[in-house]
Protein backbone atom coordinates (compact mmCIF):
# COMPACT_ATOMS: atom_id res chain seq x y z
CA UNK A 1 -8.15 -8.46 -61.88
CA UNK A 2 -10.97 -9.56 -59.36
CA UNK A 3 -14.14 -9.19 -61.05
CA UNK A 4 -15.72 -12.15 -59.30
CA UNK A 5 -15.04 -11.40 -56.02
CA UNK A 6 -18.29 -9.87 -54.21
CA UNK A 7 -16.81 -5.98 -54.34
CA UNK A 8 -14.93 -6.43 -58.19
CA UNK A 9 -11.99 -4.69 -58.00
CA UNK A 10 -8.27 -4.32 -59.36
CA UNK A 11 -6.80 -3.38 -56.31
CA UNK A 12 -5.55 -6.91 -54.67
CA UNK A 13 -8.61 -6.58 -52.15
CA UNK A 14 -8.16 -10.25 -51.23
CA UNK A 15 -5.20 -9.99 -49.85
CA UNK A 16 -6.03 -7.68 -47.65
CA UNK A 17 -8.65 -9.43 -45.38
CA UNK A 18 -9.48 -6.91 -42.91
CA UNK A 19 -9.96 -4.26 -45.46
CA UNK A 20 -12.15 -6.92 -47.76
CA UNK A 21 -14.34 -7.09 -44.41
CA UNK A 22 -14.48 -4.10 -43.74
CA UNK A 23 -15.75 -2.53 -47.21
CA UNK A 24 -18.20 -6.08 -47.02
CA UNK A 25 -19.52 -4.97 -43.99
CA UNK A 26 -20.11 -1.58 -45.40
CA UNK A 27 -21.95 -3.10 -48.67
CA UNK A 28 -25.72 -3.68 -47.04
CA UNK A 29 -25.02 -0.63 -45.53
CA UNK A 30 -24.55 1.19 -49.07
CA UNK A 31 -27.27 -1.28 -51.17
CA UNK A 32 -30.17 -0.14 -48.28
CA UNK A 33 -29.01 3.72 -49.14
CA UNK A 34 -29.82 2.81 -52.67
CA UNK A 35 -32.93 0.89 -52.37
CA UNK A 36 -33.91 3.93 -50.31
CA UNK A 37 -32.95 7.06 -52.39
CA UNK A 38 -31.49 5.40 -55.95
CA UNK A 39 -34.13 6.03 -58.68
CA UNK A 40 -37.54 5.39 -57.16
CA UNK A 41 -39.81 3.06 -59.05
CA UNK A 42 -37.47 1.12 -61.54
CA UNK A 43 -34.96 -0.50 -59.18
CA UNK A 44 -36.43 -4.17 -60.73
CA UNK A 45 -36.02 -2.60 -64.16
CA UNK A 46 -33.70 -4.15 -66.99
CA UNK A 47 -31.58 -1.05 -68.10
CA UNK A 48 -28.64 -1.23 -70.90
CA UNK A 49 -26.05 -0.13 -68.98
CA UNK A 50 -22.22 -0.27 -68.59
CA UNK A 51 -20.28 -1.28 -66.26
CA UNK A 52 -16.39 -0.84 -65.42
CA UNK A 53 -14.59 -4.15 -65.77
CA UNK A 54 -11.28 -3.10 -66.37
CA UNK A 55 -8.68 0.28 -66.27
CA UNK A 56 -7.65 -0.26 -69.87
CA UNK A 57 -8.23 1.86 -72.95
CA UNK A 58 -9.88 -0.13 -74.86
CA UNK A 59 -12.50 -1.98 -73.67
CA UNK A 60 -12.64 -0.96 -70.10
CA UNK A 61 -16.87 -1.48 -69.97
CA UNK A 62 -19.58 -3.91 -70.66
CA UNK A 63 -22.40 -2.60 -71.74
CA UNK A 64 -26.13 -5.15 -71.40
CA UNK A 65 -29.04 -5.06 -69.63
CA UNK A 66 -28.96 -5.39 -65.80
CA UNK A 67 -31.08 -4.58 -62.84
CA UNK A 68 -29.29 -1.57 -60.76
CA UNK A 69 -29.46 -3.09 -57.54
CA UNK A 70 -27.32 -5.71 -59.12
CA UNK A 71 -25.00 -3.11 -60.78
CA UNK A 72 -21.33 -4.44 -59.85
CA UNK A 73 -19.75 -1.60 -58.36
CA UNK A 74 -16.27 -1.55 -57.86
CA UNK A 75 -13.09 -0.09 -57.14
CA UNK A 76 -10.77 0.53 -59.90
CA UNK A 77 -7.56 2.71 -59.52
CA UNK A 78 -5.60 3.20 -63.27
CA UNK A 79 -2.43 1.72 -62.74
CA UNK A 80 0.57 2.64 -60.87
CA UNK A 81 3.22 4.37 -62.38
CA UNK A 82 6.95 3.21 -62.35
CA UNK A 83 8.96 5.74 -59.22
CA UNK A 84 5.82 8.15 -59.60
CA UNK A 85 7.32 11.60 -58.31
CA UNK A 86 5.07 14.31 -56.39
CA UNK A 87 4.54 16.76 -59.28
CA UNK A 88 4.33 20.38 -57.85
CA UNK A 89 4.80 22.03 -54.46
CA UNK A 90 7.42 22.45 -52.29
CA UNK A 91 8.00 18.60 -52.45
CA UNK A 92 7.85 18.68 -55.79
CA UNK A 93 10.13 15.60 -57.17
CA UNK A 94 9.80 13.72 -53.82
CA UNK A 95 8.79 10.35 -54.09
CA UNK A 96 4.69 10.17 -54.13
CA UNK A 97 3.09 9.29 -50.94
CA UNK A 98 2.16 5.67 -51.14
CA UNK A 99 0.51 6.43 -47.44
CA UNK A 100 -0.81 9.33 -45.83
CA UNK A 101 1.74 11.82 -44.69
CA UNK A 102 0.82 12.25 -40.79
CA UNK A 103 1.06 16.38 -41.18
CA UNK A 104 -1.44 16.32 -44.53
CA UNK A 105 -3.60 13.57 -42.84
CA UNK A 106 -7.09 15.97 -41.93
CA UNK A 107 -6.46 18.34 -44.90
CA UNK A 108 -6.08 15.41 -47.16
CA UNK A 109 -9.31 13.81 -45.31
CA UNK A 110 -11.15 16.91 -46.04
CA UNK A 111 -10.62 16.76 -49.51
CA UNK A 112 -11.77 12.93 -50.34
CA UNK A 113 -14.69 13.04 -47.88
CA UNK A 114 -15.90 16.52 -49.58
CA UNK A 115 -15.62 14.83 -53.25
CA UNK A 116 -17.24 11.43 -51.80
CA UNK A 117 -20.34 13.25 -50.15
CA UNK A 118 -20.97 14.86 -53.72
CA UNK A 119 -21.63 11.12 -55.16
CA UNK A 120 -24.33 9.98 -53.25
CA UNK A 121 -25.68 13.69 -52.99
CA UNK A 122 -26.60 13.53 -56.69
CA UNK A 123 -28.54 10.38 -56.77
CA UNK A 124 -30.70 11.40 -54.30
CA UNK A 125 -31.45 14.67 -56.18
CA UNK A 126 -32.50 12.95 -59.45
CA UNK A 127 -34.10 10.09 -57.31
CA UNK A 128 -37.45 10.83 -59.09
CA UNK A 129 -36.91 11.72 -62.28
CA UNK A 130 -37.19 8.46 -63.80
CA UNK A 131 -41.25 9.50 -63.68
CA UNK A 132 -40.52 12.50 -66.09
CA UNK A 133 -38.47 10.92 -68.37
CA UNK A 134 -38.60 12.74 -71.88
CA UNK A 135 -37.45 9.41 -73.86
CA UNK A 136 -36.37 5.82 -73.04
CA UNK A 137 -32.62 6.76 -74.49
CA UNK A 138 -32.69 9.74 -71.45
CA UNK A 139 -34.09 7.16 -68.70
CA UNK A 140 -31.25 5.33 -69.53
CA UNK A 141 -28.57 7.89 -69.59
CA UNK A 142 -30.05 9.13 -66.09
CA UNK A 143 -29.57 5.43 -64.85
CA UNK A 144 -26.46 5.58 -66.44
CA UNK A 145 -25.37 8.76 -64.47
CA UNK A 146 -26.98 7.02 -61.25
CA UNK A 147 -25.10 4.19 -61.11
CA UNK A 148 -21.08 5.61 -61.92
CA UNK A 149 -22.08 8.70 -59.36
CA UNK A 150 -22.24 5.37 -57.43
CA UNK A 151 -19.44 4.37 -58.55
CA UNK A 152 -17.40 6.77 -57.54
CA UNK A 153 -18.59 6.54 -53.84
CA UNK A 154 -17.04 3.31 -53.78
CA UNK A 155 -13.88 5.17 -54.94
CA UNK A 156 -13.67 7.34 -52.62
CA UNK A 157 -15.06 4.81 -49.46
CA UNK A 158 -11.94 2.54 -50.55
CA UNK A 159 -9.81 5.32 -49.79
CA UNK A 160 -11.27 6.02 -46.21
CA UNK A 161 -11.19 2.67 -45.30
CA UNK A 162 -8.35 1.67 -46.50
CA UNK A 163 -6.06 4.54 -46.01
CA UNK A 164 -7.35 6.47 -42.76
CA UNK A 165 -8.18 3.87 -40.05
CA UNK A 166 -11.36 4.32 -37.99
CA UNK A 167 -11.73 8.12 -38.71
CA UNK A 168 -12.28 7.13 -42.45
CA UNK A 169 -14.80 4.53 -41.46
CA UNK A 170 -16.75 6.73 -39.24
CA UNK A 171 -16.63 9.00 -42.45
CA UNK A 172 -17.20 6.37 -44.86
CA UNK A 173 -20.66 5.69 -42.31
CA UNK A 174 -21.42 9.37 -42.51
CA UNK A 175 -21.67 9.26 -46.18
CA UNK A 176 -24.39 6.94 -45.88
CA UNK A 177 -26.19 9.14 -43.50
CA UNK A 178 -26.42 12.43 -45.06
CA UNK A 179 -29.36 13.44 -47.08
CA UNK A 180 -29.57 16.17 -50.08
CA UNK A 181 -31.51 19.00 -48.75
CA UNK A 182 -32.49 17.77 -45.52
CA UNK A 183 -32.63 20.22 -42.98
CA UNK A 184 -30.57 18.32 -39.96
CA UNK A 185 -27.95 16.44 -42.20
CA UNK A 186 -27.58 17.89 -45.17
CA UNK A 187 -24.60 17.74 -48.12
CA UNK A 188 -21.65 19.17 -47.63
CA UNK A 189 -21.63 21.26 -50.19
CA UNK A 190 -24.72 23.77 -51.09
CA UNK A 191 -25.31 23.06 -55.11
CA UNK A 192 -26.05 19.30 -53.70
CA UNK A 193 -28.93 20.69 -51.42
CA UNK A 194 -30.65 21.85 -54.38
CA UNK A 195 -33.87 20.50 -55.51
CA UNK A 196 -33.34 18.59 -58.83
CA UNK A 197 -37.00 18.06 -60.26
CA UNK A 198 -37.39 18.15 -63.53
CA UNK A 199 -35.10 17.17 -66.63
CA UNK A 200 -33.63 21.25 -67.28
CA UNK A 201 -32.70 21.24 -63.59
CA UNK A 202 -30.80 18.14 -64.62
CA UNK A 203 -29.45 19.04 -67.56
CA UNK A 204 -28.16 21.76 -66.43
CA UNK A 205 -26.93 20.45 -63.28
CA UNK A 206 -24.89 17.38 -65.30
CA UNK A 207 -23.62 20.79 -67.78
CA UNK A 208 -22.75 22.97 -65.20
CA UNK A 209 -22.64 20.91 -61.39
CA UNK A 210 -20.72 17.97 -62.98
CA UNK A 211 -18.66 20.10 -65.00
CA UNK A 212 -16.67 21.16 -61.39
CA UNK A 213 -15.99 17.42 -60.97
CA UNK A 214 -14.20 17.40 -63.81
CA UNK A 215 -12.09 20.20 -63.12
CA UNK A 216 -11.80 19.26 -59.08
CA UNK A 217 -10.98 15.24 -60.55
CA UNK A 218 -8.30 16.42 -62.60
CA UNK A 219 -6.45 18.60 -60.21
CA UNK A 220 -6.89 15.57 -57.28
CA UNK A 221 -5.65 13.34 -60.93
CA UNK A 222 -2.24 15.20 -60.49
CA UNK A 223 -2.52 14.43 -56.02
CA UNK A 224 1.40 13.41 -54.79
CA UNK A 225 -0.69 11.04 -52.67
CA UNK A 226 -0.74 8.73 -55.49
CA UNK A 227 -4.17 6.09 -54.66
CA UNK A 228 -6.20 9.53 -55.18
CA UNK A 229 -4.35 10.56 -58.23
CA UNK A 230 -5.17 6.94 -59.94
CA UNK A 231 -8.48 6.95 -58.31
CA UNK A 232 -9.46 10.26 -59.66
CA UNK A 233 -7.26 9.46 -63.31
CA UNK A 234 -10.14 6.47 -63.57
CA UNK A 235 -13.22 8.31 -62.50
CA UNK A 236 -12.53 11.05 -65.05
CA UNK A 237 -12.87 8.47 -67.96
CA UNK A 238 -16.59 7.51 -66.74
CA UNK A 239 -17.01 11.33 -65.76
CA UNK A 240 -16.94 12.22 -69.24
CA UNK A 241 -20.10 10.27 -70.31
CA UNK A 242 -21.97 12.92 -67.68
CA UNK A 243 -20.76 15.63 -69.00
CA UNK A 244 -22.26 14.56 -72.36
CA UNK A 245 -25.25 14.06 -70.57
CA UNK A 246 -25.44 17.72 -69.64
CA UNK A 247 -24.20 19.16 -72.68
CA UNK A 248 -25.94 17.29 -74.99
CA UNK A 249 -28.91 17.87 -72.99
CA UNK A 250 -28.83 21.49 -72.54
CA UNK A 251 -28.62 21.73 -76.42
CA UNK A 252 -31.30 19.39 -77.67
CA UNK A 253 -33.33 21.05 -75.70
CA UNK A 254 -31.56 24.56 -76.72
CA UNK A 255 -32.55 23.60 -80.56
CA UNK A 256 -36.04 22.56 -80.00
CA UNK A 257 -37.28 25.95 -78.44
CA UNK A 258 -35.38 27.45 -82.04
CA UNK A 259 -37.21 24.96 -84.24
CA UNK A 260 -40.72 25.58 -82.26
CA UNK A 261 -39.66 29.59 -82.73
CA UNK A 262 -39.01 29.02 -86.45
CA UNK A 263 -42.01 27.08 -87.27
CA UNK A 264 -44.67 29.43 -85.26
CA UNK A 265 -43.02 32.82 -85.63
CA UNK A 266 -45.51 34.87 -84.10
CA UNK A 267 -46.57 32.17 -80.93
CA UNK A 268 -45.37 31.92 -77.59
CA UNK A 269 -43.45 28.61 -77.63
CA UNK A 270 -45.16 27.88 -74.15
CA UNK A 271 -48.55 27.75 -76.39
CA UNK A 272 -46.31 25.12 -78.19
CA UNK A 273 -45.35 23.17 -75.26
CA UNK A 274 -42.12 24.46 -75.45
CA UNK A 275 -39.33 25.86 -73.00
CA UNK A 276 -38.88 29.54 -73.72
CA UNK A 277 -35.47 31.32 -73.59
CA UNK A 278 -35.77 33.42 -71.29
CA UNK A 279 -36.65 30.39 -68.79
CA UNK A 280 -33.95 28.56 -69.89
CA UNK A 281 -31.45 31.43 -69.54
CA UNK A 282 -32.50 31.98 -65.82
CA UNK A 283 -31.65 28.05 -65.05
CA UNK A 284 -28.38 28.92 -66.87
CA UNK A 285 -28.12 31.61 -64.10
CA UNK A 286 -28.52 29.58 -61.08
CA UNK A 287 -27.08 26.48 -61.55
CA UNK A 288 -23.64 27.94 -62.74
CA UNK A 289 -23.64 30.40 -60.11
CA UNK A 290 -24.22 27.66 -57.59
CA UNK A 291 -21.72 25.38 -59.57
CA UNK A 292 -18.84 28.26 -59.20
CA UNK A 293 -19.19 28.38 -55.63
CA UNK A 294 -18.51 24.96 -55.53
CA UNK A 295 -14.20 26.06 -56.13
CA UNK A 296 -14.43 27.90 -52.95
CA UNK A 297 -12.95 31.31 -52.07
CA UNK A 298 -11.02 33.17 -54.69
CA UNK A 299 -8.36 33.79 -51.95
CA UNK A 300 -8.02 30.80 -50.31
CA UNK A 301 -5.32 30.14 -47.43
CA UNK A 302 -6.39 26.32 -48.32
CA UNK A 303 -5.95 26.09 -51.65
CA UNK A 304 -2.36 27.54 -50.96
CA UNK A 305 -1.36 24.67 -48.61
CA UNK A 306 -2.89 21.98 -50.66
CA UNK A 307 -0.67 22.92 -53.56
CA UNK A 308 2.63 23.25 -51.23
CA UNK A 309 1.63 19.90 -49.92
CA UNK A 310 1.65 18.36 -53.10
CA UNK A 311 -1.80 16.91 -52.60
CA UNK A 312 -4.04 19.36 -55.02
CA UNK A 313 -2.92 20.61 -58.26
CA UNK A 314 -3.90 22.96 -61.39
CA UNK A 315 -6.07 21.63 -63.87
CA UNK A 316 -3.24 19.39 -66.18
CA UNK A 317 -0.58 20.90 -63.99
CA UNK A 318 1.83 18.75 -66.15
CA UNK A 319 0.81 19.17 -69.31
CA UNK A 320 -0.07 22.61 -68.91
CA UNK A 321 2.71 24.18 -66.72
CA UNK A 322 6.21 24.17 -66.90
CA UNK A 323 6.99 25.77 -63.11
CA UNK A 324 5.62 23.91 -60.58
CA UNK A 325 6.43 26.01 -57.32
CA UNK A 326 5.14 29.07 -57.78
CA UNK A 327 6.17 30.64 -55.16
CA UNK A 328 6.73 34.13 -56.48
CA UNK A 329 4.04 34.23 -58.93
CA UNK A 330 0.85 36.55 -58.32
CA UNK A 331 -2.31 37.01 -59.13
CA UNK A 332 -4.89 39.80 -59.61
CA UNK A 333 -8.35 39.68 -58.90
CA UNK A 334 -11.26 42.21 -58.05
CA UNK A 335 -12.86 42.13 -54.90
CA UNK A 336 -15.39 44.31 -52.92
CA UNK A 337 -14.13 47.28 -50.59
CA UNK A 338 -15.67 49.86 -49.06
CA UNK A 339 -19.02 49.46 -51.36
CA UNK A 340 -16.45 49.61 -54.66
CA UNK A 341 -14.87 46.89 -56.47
CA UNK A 342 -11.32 47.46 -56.74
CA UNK A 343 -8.19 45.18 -58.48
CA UNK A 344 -6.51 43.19 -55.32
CA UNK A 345 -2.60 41.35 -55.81
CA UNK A 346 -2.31 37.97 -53.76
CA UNK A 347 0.38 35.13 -54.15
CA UNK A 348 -0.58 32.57 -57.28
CA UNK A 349 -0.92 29.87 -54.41
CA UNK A 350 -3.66 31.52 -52.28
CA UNK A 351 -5.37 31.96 -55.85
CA UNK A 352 -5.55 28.81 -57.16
CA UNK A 353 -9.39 28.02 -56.53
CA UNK A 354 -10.11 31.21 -58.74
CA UNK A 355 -7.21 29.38 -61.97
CA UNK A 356 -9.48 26.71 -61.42
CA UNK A 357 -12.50 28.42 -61.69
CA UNK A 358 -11.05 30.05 -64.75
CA UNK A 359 -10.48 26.88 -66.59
CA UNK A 360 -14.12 25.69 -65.97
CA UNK A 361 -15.55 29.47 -66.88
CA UNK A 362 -13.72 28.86 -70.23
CA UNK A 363 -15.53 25.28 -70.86
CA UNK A 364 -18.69 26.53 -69.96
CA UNK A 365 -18.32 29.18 -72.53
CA UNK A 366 -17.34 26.61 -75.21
CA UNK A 367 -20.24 24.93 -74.95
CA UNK A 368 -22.27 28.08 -74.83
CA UNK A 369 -21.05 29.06 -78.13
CA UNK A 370 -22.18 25.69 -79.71
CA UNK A 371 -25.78 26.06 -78.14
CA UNK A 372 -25.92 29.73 -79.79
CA UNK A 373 -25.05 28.15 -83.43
CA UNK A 374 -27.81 25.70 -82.90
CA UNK A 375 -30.01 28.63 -82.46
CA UNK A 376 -28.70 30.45 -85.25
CA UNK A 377 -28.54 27.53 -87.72
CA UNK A 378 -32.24 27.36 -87.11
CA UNK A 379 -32.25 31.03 -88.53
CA UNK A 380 -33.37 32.38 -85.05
CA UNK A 381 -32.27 35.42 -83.42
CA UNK A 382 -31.16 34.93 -79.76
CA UNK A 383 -28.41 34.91 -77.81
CA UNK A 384 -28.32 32.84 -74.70
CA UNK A 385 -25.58 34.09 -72.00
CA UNK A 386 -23.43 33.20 -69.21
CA UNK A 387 -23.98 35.94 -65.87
CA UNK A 388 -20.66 37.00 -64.88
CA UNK A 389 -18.81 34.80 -61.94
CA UNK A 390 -19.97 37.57 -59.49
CA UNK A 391 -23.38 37.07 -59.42
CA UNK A 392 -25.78 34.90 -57.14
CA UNK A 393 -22.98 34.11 -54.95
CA UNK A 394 -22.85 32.67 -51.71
CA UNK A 395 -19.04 31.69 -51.02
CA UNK A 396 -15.70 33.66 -51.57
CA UNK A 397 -15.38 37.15 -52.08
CA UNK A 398 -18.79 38.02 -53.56
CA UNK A 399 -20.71 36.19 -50.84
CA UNK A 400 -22.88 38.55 -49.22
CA UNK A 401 -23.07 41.49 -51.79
CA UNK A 402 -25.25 42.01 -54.85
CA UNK A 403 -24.34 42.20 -58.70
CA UNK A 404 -26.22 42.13 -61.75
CA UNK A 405 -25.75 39.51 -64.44
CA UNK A 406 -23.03 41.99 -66.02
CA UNK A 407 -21.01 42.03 -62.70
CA UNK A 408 -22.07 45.60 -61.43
CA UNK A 409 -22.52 46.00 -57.69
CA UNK A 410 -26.25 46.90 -56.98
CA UNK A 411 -28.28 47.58 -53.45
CA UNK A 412 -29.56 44.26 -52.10
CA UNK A 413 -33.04 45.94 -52.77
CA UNK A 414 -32.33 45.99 -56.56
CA UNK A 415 -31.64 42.62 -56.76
CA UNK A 416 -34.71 41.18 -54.64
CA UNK A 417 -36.42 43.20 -57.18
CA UNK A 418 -34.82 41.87 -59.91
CA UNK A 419 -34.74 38.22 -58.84
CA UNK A 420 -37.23 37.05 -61.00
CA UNK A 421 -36.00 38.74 -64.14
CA UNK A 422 -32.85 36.48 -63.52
CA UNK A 423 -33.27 33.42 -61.38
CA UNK A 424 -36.27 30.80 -61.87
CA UNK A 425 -39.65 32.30 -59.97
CA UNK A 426 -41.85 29.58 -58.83
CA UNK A 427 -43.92 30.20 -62.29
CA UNK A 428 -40.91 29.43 -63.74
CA UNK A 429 -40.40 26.05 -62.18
CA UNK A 430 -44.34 25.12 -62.13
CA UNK A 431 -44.48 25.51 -66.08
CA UNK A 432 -41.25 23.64 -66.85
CA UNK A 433 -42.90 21.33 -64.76
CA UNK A 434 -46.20 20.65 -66.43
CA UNK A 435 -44.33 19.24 -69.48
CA UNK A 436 -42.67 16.69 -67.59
CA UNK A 437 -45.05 13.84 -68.72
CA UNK A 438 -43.48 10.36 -69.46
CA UNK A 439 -42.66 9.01 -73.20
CA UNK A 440 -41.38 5.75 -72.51
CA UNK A 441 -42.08 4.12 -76.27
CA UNK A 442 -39.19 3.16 -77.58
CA UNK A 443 -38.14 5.93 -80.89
CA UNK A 444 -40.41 8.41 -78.78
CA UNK A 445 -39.58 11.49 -77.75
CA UNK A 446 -41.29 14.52 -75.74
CA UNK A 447 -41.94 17.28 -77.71
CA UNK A 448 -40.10 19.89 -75.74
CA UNK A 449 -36.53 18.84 -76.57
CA UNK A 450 -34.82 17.77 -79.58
CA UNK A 451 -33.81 14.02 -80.15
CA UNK A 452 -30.51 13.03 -79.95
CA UNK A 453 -27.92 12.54 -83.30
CA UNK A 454 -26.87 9.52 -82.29
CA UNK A 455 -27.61 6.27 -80.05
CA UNK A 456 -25.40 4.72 -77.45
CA UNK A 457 -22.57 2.07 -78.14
CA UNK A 458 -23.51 2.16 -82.08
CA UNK A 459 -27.36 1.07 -80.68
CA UNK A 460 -30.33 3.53 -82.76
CA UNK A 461 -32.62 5.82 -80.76
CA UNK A 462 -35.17 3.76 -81.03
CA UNK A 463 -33.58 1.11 -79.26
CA UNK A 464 -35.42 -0.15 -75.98
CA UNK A 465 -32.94 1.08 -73.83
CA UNK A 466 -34.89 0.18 -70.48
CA UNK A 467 -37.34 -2.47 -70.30
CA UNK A 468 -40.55 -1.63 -69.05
């Protein structure tokens, strides 16, 4: 294990000098993108964080107090496994690609650069809202966040460099160059263009936005081309501490706007400082709409050759599945025709974004139902939703027609009527954020969300997670 070396790492980098070079040459490169979009104002900031120091089980972080420019990033792939086997497709029990297979090479590019250019993406989103933060525990969970989604750029950039010559360098430089909602070079993907400006954008967006890397992790977890499947095994274990993030997020603040209900019956929680429901349902609404279009199509010629390729599985395609070709398997689906919706067949393999999709619809409603018993243990009657995966659209099938939060097909002039009703108006957005004011005491907390149960790492709430 090199965690001395300048870039720690557990994948033999030394011996491999012109790759160590390569990824040192790279380092400035990355360290001026984060002086210049990480977390503006606390990059000289002591923050309790931890970082990866090993692949094992127990004990794979360190957790004290260091300044994020410092943060040892690294690359860390879980360990190889003994004649590893390519797990579904029509290679299926082939040996795993220890290299890139010349015919997958571009598709196989695709893939890793699309997942790396979500990384980077992120940070800049939250880059501000370190100024807003509702609590010294969430300024550190937000650093927290910050520094892994950094993390996991390095993941990915070892990949490129190391497995895809000077194409993946030039990519590896155009990661660096990209900006989140900048008009000439923006993300890849359209949910990473999206302003994130105050603390329900980002809960939601760690919920719902973060909650398609899990799902997109674990089917690249199961890859035949086996440096991505133990890259991706790895970055699911820190991946899990965002989706916390999100979820615990989204219901603290979920149970605060029931406790202000339950205490002032008859007020307006925004007389309250609180975040009313029906504000908080309409951030629901965009940011899983946007977070569904980020599986792509629901018939996808793509998906289909990724999974004959062996390079892109289901979601646990091993523990889950049994079959792993199939080839005559099909799937049903509704799509738009003639002004109508009407049931479509297509082969299971050119379906596979939308068996994706469903796995993540059915997480998201989990951890719906646990908001709504938060509500109703606080003896408050409300139901918060989830629109169906037709509306708000803007790739696959659905792109570029109009549906209600139910699913129904309506006239484009319905739903610009409508808009506001379900997605957040500019009122919307300027209310939620004129109760973004600071609390940085330590044990502090702003009065529009709930505090959490627990601390990090066995540490209390009221511990001084960031020094200020």
């Amino acid at each position: 294990m090199e965690l001395y070396e300048r870039i720690p790492n557990n994948v033999n980098l030394s011996e491999d000098k012109r790759l160590q070079r390569a990824l040192e040459k790279w380092l400035p490169d990355y360290l001026d993108w984060w002086r210049e979009m990480g977390p503006e104002g606390f990059q000289e900031k002591d923050v309790w964080l931890r970082t990866a120091v090993s692949v094992e089980p127990e004990g794979w972080a360190h957790f004290d107090y260091v300044r994020m420019p410092d943060y040892r990033w690294g690359i860390f792939l879980k360990p190889a496994e003994r004649d590893a086997r390519v797990g579904f497709g029509d290679n299926c029990g082939a040996p795993a690609y220890q290299e890139v297979p010349g015919e997958f090479r571009n598709p196989l590019r695709r893939i890793v650069v699309t997942q790396a250019d979500t990384e980077p993406a992120s940070v800049e989103q939250q880059r501000l809202l370190g100024q807003t933060c509702p609590s010294l525990y969430d300024l550190r969970n937000l650093f927290q966040v910050n520094v892994e989604e950094g993390r996991h750029l390095w993941a990915m950039v070892y990949l490129l460099h190391g497995y895809f010559g000077r194409d993946g360098r030039d990519e590896a430089d155009a990661l660096l160059e990209r900006r989140s909602g900048n008009p000439d070079k923006p993300r890849i993907l359209e949910a990473f263009n999206q302003p994130c400006d105050d603390w329900l954008n980002f809960f939601c967006f760690t919920m719902f936005t973060d909650r398609d890397g899990k799902y997109q992790l674990s089917a690249l977890a199961e890859s035949g081309f086996e440096p991505l499947a133990r890259t991706c095994q790895f970055m699911l274990t820190e991946e899990a501490h965002h989706l916390f993030v999100g979820e615990t997020g989204v219901g603290r603040v979920v149970r605060r706007t029931a406790q202000l209900m339950k205490e002032n019956r008859n007020e307006d929680v925004r007389s309250l400082g609180g975040i009313p429901f029906d504000i908080i349902q309409r951030y629901f609404n965009y940011w899983y709409s946007y977070s569904l279009d980020l599986f792509g199509g629901e018939i996808s010629s793509n998906a289909a050759d990724f999974f004959a390729a062996g390079l892109k599985g289901r979601y646990q395609e091993r523990k889950k599945y049994t079959e792993h070709l199939i080839k005559e398997d099909a799937f049903t689906l509704p799509v738009v025709e003639d002004g109508r919706l009407i049931e479509r067949v297509v082969p299971m393999r050119n379906a596979l974004n939308e068996v994706l999709r469903g796995e993540y619809v059915r997480d998201c409603v989990r951890a719906l139902e646990r908001w709504n018993k938060y509500i109703a243990d606080e003896g408050v009657d409300h139901q918060l939703t989830l629109p169906s995966t037709r509306f708000h659209r803007h790739v696959g099938e659905y792109a570029g027609h109009f549906f209600d939060v139910d699913g129904s097909l309506i006239a484009e002039e319905e739903f610009e009527r409508r808009r506001d009703e379900w997605l957040p108006a500019a009122e919307d957005r300027a209310y939620v954020r004129s109760l973004m004011h600071p609390v940085t005491e330590p044990g502090k907390i702003a009065n529009w969300i709930a505090p959490p149960a627990t601390g990090i790492k066995g540490k209390p709430f009221e511990f001084e997670y960031v020094r200020l």
